[in-house]
PDB file of N, CA and C in Angstrom:
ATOM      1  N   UNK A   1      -0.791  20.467  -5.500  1.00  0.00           N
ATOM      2  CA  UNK A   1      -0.772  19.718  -4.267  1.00  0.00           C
ATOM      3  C   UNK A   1       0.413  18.763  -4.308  1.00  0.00           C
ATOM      4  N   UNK A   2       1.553  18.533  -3.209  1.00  0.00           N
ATOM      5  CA  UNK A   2       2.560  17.839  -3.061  1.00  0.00           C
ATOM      6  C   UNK A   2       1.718  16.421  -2.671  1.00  0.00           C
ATOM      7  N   UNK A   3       2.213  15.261  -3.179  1.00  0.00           N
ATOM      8  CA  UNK A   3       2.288  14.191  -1.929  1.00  0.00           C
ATOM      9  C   UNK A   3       3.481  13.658  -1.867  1.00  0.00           C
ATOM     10  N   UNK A   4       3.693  12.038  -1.204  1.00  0.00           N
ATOM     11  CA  UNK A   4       4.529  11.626  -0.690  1.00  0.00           C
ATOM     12  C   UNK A   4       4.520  10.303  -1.696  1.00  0.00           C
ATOM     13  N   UNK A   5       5.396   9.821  -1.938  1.00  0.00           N
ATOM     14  CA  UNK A   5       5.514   8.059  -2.553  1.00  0.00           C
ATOM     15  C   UNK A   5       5.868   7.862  -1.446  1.00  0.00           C
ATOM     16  N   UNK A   6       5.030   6.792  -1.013  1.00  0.00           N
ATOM     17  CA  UNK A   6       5.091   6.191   0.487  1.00  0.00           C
ATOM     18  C   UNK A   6       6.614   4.835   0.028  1.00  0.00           C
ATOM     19  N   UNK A   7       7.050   4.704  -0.511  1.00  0.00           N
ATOM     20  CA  UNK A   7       8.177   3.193  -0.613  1.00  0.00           C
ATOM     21  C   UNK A   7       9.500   4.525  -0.707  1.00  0.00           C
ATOM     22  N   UNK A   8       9.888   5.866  -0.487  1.00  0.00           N
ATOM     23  CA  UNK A   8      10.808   5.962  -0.844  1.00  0.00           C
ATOM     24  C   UNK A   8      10.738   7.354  -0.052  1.00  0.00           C
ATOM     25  N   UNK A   9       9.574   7.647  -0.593  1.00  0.00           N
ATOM     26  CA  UNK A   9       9.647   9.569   0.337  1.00  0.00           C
ATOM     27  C   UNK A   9       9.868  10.396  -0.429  1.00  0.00           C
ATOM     28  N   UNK A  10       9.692  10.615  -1.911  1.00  0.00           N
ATOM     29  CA  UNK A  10       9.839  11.663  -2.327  1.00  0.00           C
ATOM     30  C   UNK A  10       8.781  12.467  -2.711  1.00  0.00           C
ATOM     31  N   UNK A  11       8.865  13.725  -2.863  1.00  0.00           N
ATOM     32  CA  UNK A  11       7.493  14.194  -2.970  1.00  0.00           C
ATOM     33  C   UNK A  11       7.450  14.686  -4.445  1.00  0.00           C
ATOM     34  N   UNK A  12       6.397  14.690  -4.888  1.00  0.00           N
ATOM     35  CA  UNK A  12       5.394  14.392  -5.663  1.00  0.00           C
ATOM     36  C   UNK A  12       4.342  15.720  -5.831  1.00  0.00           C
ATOM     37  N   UNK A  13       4.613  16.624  -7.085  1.00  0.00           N
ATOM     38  CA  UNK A  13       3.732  17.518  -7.420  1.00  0.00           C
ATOM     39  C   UNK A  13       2.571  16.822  -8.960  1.00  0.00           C
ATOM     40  N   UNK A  14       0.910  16.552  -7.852  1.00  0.00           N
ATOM     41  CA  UNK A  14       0.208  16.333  -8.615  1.00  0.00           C
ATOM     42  C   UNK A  14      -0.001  16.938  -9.599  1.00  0.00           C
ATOM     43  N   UNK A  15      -0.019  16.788 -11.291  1.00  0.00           N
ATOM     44  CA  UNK A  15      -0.669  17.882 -11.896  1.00  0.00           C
ATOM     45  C   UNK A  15      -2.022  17.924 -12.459  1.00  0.00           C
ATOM     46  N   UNK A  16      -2.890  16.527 -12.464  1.00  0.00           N
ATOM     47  CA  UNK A  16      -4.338  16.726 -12.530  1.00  0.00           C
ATOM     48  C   UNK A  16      -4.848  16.334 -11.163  1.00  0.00           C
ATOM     49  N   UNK A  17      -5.605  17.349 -10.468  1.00  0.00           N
ATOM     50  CA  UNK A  17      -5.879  16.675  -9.662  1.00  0.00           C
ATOM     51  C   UNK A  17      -7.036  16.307  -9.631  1.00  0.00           C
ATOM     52  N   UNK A  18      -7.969  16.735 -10.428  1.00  0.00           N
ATOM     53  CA  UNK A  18      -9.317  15.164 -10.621  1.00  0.00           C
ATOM     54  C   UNK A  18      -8.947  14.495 -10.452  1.00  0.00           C
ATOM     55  N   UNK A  19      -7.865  13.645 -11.517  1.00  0.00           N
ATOM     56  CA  UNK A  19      -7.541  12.577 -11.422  1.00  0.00           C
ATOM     57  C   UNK A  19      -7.218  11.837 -10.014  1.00  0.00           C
ATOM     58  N   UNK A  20      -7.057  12.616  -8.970  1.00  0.00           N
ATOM     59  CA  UNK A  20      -6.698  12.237  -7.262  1.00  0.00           C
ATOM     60  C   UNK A  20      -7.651  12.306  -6.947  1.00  0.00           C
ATOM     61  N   UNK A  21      -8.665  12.755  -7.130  1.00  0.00           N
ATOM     62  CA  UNK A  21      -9.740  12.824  -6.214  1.00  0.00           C
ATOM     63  C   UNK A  21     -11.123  11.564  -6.604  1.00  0.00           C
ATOM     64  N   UNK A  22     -10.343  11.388  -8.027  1.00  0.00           N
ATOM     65  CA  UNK A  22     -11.921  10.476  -8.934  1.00  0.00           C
ATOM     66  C   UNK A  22     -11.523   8.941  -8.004  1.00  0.00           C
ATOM     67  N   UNK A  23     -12.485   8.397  -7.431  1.00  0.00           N
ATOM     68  CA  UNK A  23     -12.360   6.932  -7.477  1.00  0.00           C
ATOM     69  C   UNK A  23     -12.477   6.044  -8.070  1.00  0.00           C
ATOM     70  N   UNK A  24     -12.640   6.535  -9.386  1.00  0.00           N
ATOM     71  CA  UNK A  24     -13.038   5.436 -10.079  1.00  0.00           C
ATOM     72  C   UNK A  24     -11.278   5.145 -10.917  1.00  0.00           C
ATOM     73  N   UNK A  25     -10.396   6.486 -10.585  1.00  0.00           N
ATOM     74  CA  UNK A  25      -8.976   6.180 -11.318  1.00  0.00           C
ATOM     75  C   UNK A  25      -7.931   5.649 -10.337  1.00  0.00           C
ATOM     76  N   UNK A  26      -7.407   4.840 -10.607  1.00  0.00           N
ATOM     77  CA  UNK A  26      -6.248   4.331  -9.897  1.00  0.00           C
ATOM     78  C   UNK A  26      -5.013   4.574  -9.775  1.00  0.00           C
ATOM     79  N   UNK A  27      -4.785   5.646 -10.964  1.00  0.00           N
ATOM     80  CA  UNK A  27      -2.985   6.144 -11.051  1.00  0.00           C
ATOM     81  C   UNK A  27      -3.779   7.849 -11.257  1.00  0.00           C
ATOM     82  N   UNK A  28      -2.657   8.728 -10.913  1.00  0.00           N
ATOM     83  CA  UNK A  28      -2.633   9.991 -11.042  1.00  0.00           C
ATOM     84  C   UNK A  28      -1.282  10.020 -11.503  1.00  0.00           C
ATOM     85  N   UNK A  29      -1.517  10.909 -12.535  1.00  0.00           N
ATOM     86  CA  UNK A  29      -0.441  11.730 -12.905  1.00  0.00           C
ATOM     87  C   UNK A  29       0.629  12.866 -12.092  1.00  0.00           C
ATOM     88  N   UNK A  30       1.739  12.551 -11.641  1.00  0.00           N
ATOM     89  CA  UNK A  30       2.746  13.720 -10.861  1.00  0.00           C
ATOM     90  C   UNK A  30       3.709  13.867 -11.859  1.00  0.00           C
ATOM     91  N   UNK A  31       4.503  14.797 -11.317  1.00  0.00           N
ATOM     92  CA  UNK A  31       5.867  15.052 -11.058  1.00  0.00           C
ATOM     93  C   UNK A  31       7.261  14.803 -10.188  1.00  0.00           C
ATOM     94  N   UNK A  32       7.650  14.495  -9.984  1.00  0.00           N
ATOM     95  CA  UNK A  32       8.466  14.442  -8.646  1.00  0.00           C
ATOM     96  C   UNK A  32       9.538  15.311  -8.847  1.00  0.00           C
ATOM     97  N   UNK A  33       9.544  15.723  -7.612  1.00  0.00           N
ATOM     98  CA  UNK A  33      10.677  16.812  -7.376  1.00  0.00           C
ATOM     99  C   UNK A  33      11.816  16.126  -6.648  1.00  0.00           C
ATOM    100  N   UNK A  34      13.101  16.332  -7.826  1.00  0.00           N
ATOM    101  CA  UNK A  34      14.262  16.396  -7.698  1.00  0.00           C
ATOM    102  C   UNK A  34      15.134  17.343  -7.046  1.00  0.00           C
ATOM    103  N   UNK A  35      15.681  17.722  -6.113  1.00  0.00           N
ATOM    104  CA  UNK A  35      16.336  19.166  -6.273  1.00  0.00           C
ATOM    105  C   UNK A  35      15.641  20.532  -6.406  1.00  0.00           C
ATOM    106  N   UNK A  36      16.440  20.979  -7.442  1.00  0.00           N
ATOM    107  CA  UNK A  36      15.709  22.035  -8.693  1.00  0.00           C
ATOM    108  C   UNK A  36      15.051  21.906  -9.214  1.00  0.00           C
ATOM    109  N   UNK A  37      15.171  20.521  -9.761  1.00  0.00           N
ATOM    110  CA  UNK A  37      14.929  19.820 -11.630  1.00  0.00           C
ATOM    111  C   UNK A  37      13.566  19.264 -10.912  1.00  0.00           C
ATOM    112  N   UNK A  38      12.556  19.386 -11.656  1.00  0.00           N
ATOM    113  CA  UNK A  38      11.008  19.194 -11.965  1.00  0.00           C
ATOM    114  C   UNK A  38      10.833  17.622 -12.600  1.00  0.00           C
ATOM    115  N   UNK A  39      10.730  16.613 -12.255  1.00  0.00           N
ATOM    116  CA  UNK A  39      10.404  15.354 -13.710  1.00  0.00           C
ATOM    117  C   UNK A  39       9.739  15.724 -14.560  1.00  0.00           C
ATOM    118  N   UNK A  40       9.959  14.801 -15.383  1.00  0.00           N
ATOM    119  CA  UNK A  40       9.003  14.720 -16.447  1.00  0.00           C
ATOM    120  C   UNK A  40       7.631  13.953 -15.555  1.00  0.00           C
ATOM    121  N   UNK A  41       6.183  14.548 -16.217  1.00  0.00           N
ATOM    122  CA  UNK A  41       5.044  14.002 -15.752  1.00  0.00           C
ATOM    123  C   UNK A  41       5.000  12.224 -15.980  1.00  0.00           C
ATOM    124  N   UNK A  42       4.529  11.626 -14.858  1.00  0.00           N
ATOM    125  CA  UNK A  42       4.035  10.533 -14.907  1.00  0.00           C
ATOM    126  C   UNK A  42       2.990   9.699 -14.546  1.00  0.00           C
ATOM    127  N   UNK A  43       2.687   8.811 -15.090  1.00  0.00           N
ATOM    128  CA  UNK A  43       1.558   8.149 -14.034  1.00  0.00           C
ATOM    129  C   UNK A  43       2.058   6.871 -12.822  1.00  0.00           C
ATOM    130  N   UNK A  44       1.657   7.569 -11.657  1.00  0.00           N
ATOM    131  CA  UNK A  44       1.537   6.351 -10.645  1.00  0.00           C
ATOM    132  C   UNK A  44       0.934   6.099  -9.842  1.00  0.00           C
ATOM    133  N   UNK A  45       0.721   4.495  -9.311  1.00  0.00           N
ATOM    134  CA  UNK A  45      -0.785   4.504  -8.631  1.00  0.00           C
ATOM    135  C   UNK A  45      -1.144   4.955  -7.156  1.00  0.00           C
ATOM    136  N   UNK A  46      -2.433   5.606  -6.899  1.00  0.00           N
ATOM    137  CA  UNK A  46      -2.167   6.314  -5.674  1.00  0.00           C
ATOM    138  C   UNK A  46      -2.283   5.467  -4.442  1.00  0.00           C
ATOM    139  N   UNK A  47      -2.325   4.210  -4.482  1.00  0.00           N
ATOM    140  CA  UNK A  47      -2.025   3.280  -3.337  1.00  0.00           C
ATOM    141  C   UNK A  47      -0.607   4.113  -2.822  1.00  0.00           C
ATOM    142  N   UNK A  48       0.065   3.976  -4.098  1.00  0.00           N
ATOM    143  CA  UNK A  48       1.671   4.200  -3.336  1.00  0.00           C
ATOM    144  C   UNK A  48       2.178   5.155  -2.729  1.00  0.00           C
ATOM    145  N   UNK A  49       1.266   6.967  -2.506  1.00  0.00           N
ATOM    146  CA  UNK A  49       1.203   7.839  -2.009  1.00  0.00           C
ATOM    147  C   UNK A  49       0.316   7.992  -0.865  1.00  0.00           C
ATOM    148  N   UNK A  50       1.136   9.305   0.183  1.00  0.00           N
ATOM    149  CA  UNK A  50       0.455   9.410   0.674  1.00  0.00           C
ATOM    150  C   UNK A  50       0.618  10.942   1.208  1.00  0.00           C
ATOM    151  N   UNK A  51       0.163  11.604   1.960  1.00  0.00           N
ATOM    152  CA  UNK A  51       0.390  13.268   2.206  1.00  0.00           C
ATOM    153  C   UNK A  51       1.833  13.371   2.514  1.00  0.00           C
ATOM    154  N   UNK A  52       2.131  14.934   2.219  1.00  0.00           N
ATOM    155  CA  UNK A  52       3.401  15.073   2.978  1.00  0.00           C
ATOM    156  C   UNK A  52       3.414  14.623   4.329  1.00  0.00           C
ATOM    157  N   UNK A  53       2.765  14.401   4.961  1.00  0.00           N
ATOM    158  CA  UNK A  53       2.830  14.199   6.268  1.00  0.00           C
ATOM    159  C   UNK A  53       2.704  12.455   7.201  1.00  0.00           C
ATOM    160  N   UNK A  54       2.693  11.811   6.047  1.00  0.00           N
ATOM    161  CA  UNK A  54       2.704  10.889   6.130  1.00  0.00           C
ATOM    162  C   UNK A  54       1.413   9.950   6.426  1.00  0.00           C
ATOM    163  N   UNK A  55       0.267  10.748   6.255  1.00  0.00           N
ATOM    164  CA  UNK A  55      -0.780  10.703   6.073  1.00  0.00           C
ATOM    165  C   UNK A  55      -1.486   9.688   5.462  1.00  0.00           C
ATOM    166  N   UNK A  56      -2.460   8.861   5.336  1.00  0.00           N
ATOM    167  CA  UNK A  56      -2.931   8.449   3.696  1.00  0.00           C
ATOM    168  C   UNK A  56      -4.043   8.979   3.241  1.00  0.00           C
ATOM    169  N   UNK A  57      -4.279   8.775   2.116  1.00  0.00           N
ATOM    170  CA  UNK A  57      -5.250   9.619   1.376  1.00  0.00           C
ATOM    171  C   UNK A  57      -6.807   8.698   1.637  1.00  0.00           C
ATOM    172  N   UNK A  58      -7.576   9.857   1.607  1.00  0.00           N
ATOM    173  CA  UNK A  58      -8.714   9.477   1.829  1.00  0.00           C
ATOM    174  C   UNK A  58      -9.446   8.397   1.442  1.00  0.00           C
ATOM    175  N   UNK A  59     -10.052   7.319   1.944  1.00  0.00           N
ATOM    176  CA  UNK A  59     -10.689   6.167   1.310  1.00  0.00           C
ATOM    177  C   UNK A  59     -11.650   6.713   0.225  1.00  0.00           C
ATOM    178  N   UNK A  60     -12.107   7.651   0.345  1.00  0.00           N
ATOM    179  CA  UNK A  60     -13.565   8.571  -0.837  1.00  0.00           C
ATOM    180  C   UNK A  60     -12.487   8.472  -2.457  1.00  0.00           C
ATOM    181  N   UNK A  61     -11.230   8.657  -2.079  1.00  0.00           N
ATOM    182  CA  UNK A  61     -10.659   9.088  -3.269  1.00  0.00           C
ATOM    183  C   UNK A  61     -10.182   7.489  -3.915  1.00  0.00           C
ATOM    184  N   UNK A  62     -10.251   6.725  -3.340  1.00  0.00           N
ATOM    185  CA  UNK A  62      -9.321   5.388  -3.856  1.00  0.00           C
ATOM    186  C   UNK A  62     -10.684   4.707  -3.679  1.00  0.00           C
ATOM    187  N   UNK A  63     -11.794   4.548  -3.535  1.00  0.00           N
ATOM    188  CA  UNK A  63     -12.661   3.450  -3.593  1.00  0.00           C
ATOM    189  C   UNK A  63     -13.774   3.974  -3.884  1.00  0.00           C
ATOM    190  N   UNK A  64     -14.153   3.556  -5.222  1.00  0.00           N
ATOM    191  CA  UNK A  64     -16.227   4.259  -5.707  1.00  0.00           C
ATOM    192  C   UNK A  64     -17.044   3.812  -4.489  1.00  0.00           C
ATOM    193  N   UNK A  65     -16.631   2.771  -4.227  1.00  0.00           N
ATOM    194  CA  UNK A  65     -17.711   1.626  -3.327  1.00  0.00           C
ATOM    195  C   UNK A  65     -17.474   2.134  -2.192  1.00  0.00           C
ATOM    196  N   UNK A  66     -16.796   2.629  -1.413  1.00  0.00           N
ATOM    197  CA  UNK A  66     -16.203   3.072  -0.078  1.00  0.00           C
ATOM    198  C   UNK A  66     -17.292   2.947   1.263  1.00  0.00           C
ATOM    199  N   UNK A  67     -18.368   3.496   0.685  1.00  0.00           N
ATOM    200  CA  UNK A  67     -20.030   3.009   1.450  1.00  0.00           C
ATOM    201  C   UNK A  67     -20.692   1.617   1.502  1.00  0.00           C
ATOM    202  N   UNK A  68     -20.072   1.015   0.821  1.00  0.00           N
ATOM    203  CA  UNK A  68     -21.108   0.012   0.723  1.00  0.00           C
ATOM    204  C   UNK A  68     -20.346  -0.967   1.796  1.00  0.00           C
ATOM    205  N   UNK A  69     -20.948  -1.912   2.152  1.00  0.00           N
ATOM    206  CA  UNK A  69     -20.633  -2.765   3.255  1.00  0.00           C
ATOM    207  C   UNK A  69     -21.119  -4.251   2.726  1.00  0.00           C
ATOM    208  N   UNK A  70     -19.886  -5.017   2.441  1.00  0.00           N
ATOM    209  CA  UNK A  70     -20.495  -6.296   1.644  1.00  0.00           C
ATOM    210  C   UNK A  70     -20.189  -7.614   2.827  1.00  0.00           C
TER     211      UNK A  70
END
């Protein structure tokens, strides 16, 4: 799955994607695509992404609590 780093625009091949979907984690591991050239894997936090489309990612995925109403 591609996303977006929302501060710059580049996209971003997730490679765990539990890790995007768990709320209880705050950084996922990508790639970013250069060009050709693939990065090296990293971690960054998924506040700072968002779909290719400029989208943002689901509140289910960034908040355990997302239901609760305090």
């Amino acid at each position: 799955m591609f996303l977006r780093n929302a501060s710059n625009g580049d996209l971003a091949q997730v490679v765990e994607l539990g890790q995007l979907t768990d709320p209880n984690s705050s950084s996922v591991t990508v790639q970013f695509q250069a060009g050709e050239e693939v990065g090296d894997p990293e971690s960054v936090e998924k506040s700072g992404l968002t779909f290719a489309s400029g989208e943002a990612l689901p509140k289910c995925w960034m908040d355990a609590h997302y239901r609760i109403s305090f």
